[in-house]
N, C-alpha and C. Protein backbone atom coordinates (compact mmCIF):
# COMPACT_ATOMS: atom_id res chain seq x y z
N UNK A 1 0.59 -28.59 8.81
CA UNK A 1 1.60 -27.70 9.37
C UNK A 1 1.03 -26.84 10.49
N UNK A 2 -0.16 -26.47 10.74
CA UNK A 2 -0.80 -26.20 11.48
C UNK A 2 -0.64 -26.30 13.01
N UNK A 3 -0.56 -27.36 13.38
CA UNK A 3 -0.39 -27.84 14.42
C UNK A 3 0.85 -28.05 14.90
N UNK A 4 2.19 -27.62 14.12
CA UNK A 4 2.93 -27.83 14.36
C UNK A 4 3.54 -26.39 15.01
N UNK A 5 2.54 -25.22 14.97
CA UNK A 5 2.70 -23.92 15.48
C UNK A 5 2.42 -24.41 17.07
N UNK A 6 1.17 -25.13 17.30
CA UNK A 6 0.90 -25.59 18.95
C UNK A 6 2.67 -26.25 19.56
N UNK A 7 2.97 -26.72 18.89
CA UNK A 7 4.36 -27.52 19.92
C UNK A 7 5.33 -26.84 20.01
N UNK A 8 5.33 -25.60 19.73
CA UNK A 8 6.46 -24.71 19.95
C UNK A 8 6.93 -24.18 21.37
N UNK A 9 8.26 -24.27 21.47
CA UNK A 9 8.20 -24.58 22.74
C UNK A 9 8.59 -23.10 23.57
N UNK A 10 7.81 -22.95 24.81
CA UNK A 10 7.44 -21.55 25.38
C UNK A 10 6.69 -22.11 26.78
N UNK A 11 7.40 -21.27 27.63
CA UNK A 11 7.50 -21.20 28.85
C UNK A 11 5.87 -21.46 29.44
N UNK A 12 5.00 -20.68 29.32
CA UNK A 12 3.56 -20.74 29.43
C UNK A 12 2.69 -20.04 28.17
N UNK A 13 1.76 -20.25 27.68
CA UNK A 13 0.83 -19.47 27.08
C UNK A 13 0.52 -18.09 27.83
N UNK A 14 0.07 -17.30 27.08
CA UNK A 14 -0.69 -15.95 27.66
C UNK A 14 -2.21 -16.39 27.77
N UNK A 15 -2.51 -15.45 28.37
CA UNK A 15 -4.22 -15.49 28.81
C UNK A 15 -4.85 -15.54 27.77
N UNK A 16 -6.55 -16.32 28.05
CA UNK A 16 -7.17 -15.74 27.04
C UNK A 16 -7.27 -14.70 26.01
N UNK A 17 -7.22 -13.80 25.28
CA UNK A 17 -7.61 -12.76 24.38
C UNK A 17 -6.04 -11.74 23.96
N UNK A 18 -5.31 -12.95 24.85
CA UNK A 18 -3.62 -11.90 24.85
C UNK A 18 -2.89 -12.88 23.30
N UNK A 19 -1.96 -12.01 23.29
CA UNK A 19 -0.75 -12.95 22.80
C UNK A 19 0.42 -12.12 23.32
N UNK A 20 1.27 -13.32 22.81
CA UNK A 20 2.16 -13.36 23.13
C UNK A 20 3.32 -12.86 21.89
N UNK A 21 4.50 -12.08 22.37
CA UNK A 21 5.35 -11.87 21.24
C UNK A 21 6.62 -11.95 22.16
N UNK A 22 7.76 -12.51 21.25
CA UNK A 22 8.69 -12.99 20.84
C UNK A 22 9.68 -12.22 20.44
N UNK A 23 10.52 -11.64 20.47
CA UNK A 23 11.76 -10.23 19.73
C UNK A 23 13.13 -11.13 20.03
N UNK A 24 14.03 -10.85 19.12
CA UNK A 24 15.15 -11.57 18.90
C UNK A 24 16.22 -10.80 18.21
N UNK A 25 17.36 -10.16 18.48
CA UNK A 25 18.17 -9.36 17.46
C UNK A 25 19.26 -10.31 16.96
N UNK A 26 19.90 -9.70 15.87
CA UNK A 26 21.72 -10.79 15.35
C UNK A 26 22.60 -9.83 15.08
N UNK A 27 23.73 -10.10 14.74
CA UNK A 27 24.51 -8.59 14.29
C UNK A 27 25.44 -9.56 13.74
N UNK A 28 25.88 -9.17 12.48
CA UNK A 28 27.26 -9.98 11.62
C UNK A 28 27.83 -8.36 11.35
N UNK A 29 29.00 -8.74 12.59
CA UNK A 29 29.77 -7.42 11.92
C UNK A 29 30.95 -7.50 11.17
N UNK A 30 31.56 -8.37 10.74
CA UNK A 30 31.88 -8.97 9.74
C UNK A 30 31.44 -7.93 8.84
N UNK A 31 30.49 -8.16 7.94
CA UNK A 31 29.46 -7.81 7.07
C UNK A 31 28.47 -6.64 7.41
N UNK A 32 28.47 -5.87 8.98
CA UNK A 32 28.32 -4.44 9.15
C UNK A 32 26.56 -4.60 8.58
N UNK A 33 25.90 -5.80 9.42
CA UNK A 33 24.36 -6.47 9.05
C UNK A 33 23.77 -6.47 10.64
N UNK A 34 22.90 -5.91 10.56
CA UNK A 34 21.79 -6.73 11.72
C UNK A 34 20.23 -7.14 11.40
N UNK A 35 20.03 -7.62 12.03
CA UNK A 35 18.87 -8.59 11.75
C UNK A 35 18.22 -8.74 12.67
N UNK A 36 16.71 -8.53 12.72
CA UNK A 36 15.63 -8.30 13.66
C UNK A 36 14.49 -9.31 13.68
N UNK A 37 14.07 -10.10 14.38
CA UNK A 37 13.23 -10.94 14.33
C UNK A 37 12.12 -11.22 15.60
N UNK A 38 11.41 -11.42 15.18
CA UNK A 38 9.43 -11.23 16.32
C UNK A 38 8.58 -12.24 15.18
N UNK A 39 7.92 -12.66 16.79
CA UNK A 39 7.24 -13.97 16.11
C UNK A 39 6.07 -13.84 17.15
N UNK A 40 4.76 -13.19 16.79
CA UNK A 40 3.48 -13.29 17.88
C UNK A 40 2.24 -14.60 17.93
N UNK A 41 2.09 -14.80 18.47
CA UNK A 41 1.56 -16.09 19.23
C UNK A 41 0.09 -16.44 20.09
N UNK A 42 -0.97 -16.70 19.80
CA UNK A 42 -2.26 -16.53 20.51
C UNK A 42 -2.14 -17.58 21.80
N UNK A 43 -2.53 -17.74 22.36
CA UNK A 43 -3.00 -18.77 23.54
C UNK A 43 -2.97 -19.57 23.34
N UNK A 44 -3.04 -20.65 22.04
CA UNK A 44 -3.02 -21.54 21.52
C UNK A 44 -1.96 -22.20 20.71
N UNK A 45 -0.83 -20.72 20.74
CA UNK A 45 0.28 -21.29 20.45
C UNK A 45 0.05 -21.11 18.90
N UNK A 46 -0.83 -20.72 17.97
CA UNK A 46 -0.40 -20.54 16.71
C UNK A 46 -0.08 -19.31 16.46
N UNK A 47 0.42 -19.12 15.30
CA UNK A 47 1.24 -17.48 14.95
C UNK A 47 0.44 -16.75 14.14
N UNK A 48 0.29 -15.99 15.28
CA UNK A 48 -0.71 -14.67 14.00
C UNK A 48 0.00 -13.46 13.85
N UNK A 49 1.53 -13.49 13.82
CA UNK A 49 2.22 -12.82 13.17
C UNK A 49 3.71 -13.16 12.84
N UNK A 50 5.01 -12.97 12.04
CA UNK A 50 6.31 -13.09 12.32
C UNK A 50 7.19 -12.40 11.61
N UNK A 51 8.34 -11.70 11.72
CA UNK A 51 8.67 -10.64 11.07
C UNK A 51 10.20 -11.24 11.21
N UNK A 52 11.26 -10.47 9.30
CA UNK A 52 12.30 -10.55 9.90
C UNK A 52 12.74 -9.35 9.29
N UNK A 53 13.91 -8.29 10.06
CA UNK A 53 13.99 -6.88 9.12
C UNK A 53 15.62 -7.21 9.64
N UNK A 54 15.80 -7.31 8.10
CA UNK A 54 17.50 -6.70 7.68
C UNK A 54 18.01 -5.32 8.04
N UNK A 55 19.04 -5.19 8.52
CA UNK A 55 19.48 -3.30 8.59
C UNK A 55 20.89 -3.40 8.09
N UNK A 56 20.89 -2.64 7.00
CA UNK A 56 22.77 -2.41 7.01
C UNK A 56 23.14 -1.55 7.95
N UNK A 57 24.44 -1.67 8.48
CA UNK A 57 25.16 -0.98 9.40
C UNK A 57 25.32 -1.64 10.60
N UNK A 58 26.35 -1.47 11.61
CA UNK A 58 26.36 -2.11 12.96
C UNK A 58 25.89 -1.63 14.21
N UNK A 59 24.75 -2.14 14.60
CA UNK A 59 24.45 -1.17 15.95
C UNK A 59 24.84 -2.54 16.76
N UNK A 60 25.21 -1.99 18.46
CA UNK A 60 25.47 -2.69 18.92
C UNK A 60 24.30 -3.90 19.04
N UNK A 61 25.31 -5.12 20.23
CA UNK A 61 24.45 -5.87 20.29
C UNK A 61 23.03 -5.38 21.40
N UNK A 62 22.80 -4.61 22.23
CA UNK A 62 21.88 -3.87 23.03
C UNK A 62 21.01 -3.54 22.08
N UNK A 63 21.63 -2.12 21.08
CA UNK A 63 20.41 -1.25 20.46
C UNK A 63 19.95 -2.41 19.17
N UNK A 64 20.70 -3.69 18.92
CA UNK A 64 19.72 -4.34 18.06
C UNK A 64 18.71 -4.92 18.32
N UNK A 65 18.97 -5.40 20.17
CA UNK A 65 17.71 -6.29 20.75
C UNK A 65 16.82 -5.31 20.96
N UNK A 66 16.70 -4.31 21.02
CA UNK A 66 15.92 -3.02 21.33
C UNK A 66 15.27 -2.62 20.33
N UNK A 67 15.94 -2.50 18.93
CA UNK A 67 15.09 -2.68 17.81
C UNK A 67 14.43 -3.45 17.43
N UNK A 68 14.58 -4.51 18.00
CA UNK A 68 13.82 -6.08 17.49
C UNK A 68 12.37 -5.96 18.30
N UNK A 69 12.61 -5.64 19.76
CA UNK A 69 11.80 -4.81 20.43
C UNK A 69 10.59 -3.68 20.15
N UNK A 70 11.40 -3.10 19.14
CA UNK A 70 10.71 -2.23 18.52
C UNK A 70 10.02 -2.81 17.80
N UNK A 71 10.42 -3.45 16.59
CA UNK A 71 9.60 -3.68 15.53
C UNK A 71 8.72 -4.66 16.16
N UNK A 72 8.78 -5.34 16.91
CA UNK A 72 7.67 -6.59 17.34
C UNK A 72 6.73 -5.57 17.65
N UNK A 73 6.83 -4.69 18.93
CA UNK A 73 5.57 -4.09 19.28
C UNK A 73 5.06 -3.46 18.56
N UNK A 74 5.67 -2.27 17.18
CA UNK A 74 4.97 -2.31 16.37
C UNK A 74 4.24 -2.50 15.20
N UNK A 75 4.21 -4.06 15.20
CA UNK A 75 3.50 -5.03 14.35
C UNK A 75 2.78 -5.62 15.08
N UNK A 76 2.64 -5.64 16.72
CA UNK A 76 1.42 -6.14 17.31
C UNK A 76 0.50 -4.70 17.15
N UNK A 77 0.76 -3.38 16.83
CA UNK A 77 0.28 -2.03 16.92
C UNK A 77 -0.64 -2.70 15.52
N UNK A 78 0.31 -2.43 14.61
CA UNK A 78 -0.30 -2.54 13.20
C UNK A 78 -1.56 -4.00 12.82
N UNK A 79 -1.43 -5.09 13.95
CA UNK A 79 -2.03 -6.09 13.87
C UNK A 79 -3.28 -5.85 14.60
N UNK A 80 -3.82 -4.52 15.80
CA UNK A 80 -4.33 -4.16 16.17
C UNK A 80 -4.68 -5.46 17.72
N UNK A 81 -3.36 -5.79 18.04
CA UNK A 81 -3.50 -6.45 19.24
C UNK A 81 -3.35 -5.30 20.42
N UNK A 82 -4.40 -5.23 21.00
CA UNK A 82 -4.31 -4.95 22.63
C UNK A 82 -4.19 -5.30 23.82
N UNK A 83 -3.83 -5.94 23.57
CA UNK A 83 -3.55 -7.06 25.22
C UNK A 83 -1.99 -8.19 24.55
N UNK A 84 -0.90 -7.87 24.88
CA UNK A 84 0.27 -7.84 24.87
C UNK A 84 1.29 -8.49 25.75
N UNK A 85 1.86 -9.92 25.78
CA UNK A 85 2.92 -10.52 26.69
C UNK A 85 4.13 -10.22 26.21
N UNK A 86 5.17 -9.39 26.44
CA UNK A 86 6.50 -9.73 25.55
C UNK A 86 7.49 -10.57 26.76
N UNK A 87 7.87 -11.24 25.75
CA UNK A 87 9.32 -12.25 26.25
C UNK A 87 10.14 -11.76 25.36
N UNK A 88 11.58 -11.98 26.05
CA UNK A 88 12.92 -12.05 24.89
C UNK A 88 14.07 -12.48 25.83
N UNK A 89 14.97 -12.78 24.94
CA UNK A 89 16.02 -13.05 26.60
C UNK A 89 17.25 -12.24 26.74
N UNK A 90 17.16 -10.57 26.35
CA UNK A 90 17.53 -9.36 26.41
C UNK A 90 17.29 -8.58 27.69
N UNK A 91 18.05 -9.29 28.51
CA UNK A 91 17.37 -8.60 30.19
C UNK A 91 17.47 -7.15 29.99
N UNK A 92 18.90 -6.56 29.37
CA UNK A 92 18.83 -5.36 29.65
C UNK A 92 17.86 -4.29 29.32
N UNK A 93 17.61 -5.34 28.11
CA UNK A 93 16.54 -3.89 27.22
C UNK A 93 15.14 -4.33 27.86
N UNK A 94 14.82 -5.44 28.52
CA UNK A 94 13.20 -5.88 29.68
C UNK A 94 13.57 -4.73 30.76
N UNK A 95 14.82 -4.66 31.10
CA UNK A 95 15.10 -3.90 32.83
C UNK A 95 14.53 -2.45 31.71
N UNK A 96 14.94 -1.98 30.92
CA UNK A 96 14.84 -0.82 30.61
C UNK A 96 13.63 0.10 30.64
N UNK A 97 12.67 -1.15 30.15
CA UNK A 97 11.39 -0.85 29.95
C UNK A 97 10.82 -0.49 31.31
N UNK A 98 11.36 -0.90 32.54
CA UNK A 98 10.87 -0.40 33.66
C UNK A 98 11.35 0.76 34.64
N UNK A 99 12.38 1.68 33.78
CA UNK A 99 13.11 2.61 34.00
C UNK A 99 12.23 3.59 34.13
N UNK A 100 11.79 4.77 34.59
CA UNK A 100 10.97 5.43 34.25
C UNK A 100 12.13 7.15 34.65
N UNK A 101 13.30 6.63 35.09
CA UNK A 101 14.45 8.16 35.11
C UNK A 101 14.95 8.30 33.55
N UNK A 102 15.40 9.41 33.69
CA UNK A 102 16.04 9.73 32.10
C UNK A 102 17.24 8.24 32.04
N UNK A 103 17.50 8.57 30.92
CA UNK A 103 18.14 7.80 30.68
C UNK A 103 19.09 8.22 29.63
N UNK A 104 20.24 8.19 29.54
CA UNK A 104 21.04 8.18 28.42
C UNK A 104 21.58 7.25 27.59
N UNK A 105 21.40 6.28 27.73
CA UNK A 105 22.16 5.11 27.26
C UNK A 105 21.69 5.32 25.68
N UNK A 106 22.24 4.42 24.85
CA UNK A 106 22.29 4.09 23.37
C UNK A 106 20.82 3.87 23.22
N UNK A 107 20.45 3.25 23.78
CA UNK A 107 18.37 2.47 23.94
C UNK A 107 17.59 3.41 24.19
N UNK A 108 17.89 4.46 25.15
CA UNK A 108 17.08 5.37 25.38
C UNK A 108 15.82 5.75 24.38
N UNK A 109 16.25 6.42 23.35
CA UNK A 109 14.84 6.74 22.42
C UNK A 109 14.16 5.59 21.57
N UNK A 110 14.96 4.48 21.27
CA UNK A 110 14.06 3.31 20.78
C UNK A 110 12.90 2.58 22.09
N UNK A 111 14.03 2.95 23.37
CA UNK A 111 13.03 2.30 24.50
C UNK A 111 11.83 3.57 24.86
N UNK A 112 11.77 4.25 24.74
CA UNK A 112 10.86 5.26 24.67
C UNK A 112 9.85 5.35 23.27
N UNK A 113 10.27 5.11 22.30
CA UNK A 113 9.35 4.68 21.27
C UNK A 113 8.40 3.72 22.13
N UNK A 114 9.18 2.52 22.33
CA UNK A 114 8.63 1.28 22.47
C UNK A 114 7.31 1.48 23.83
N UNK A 115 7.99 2.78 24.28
CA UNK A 115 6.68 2.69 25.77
C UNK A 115 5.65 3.80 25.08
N UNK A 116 5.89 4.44 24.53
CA UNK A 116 4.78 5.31 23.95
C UNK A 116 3.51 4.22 22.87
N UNK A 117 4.01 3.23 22.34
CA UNK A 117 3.07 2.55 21.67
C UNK A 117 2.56 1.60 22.44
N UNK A 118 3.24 1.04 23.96
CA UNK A 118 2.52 0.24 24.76
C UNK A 118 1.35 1.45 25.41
N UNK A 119 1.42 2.26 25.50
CA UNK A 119 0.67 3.24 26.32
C UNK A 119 -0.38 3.33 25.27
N UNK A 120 -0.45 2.99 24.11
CA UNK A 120 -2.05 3.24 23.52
C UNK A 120 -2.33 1.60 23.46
N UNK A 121 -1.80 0.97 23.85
CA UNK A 121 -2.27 -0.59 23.89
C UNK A 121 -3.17 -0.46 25.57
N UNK A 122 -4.32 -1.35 25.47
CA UNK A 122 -5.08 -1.89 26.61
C UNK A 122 -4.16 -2.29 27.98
N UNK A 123 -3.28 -2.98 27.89
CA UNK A 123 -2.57 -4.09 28.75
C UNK A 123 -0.82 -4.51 28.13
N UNK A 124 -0.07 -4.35 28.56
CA UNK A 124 1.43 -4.97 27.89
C UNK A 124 2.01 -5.35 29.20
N UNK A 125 2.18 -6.29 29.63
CA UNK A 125 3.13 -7.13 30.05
C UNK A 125 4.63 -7.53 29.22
N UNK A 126 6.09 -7.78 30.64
CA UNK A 126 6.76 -8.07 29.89
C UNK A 126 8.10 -8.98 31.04
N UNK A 127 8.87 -9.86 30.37
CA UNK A 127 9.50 -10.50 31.42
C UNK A 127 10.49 -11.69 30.14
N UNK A 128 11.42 -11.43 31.05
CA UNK A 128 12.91 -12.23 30.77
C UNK A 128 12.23 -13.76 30.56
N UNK A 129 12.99 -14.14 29.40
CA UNK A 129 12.93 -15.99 29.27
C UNK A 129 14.05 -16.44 28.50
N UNK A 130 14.46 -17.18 29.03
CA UNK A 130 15.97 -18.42 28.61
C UNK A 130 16.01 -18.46 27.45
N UNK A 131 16.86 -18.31 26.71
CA UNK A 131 16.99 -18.29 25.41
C UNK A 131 16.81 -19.62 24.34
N UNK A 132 16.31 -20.81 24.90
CA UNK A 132 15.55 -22.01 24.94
C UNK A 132 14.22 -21.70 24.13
N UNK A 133 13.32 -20.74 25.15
CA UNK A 133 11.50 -20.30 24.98
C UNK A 133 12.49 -19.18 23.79
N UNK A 134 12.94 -18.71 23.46
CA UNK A 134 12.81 -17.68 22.18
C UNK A 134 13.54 -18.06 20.86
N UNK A 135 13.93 -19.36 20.72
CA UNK A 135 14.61 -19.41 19.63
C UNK A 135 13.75 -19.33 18.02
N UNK A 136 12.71 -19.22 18.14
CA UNK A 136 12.18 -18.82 17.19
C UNK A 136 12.16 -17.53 16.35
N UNK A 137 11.96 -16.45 17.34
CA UNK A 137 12.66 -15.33 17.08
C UNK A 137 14.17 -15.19 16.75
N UNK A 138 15.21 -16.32 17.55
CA UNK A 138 16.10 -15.96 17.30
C UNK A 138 16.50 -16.30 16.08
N UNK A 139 15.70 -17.26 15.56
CA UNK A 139 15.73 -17.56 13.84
C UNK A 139 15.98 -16.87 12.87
N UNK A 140 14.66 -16.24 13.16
CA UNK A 140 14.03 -14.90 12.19
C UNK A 140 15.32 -14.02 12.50
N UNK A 141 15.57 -13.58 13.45
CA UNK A 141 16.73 -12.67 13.59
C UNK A 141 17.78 -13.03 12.45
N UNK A 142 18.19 -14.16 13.20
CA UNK A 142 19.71 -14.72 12.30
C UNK A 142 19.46 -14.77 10.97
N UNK A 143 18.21 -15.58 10.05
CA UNK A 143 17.87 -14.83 8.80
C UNK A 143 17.41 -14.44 8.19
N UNK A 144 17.42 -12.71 9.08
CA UNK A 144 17.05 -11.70 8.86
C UNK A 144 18.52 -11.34 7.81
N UNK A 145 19.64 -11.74 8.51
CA UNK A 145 20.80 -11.39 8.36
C UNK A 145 21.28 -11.44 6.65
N UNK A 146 20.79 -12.54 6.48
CA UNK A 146 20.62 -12.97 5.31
C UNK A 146 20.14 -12.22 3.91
N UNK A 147 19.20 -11.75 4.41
CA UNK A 147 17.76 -11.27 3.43
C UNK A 147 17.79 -10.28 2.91
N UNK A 148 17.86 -9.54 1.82
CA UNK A 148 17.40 -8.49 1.60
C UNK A 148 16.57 -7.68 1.27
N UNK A 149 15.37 -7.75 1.80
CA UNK A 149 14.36 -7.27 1.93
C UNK A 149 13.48 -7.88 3.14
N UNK A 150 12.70 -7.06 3.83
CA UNK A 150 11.99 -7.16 5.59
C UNK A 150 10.86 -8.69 4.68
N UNK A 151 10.58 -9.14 5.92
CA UNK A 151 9.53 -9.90 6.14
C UNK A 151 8.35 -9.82 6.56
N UNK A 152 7.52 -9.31 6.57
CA UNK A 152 6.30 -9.37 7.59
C UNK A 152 5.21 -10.26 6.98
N UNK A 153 4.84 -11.00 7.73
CA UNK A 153 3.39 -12.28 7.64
C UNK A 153 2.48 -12.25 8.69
N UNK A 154 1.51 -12.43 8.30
CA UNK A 154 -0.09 -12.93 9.42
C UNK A 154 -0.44 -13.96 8.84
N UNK A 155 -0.49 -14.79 10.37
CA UNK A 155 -0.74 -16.07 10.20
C UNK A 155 -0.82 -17.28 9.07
N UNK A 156 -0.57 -16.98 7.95
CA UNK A 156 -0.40 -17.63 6.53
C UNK A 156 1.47 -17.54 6.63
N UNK A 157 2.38 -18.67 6.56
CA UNK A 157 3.62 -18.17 6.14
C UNK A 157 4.02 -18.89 5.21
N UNK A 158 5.24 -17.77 4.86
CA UNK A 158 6.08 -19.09 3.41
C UNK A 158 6.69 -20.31 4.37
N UNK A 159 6.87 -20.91 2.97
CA UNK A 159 7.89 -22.05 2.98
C UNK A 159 8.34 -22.37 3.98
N UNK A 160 9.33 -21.49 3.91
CA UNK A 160 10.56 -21.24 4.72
C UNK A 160 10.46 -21.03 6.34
N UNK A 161 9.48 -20.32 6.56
CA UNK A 161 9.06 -19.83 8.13
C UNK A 161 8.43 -21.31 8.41
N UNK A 162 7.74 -21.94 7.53
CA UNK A 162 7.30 -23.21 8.00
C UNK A 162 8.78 -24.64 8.19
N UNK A 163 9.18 -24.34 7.75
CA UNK A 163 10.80 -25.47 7.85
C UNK A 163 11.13 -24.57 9.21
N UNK A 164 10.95 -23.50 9.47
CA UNK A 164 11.80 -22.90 10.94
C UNK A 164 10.84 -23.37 11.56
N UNK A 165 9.94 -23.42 11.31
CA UNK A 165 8.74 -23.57 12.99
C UNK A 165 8.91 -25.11 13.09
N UNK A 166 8.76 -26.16 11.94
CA UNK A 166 8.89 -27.65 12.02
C UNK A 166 10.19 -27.76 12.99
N UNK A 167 11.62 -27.08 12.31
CA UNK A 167 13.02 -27.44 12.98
C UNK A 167 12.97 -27.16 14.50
N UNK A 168 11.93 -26.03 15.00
CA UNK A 168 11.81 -25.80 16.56
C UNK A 168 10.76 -26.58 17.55
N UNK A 169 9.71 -27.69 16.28
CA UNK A 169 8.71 -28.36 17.40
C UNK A 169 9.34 -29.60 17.61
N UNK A 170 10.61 -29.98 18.11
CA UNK A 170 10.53 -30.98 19.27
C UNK A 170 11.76 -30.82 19.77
């Protein structure tokens, strides 16, 4: 199963000593659920991290990709990665991150979380990708939706994360 983390499919690798992370939000409002999902990635394409966090209540679809946002970067914090690529295919909440005027919008203080923990990281890069390169995250997102109780794994995963990564290598 191993190797089946390398064929996952993504736009380019990150540099040597970087990885790469992945953020993905869902929202069933129906059911008044969102669901958060990040999936981090070495140079080599295997996963040395993937997360999925359930939330009751409805935040929009913005402040969920923003949370998903959130929680990825800080589980690359807690994983003690410093050198940082994020992709997602959430332009608004990527444009945000390069806002540096006040801001009022709904994102505002999650996107301000999110730059205060890149600022004790070495290096964070970040940039828009087709929703093609992120469906892995968008997995984890969708069942996140599901779950009741968060996910978090390093590099060892269940079952289940392994049937999602097989269903996304080809």
């Amino acid at each position: 199963m191993k190797g089946a983390f390398d064929l996952l499919l993504w736009e380019a690798a990150p540099p040597p000593n970087w990885v790469k992370l992945h953020f993905d939000g869902a929202y069933d409002v129906k059911n008044g659920r969102d669901g958060m999902g990040a999936v981090v990635r070495d140079e080599f394409g295997r996963m040395q991290g993937a997360l999925a966090v359930p939330v009751d209540g409805s935040l929009s679809p913005l402040a969920t990709e923003a949370a998903a946002l959130r929680y990825g970067i800080l589980y690359c914090k807690e994983l003690s990665f410093t050198k940082v690529k994020i992709e997602g295919d959430a332009l608004n909440v990527l444009k945000a991150l390069d806002c540096n005027d006040i801001d009022l919008s709904e994102i505002e203080a999650v996107i301000e979380d999110v730059k205060h923990v890149m600022v004790e990281m070495e290096m964070v890069k970040w940039k828009h990708v087709w929703k093609k390169y992120n469906q892995l995250a968008r997995a984890l997102a969708r069942l996140a939706l599901t779950m009741a109780e968060s996910m978090f794994c390093k590099e060892i995963s269940p079952i289940w994360l392994q049937d999602l990564v097989e269903k996304y290598t080809t």
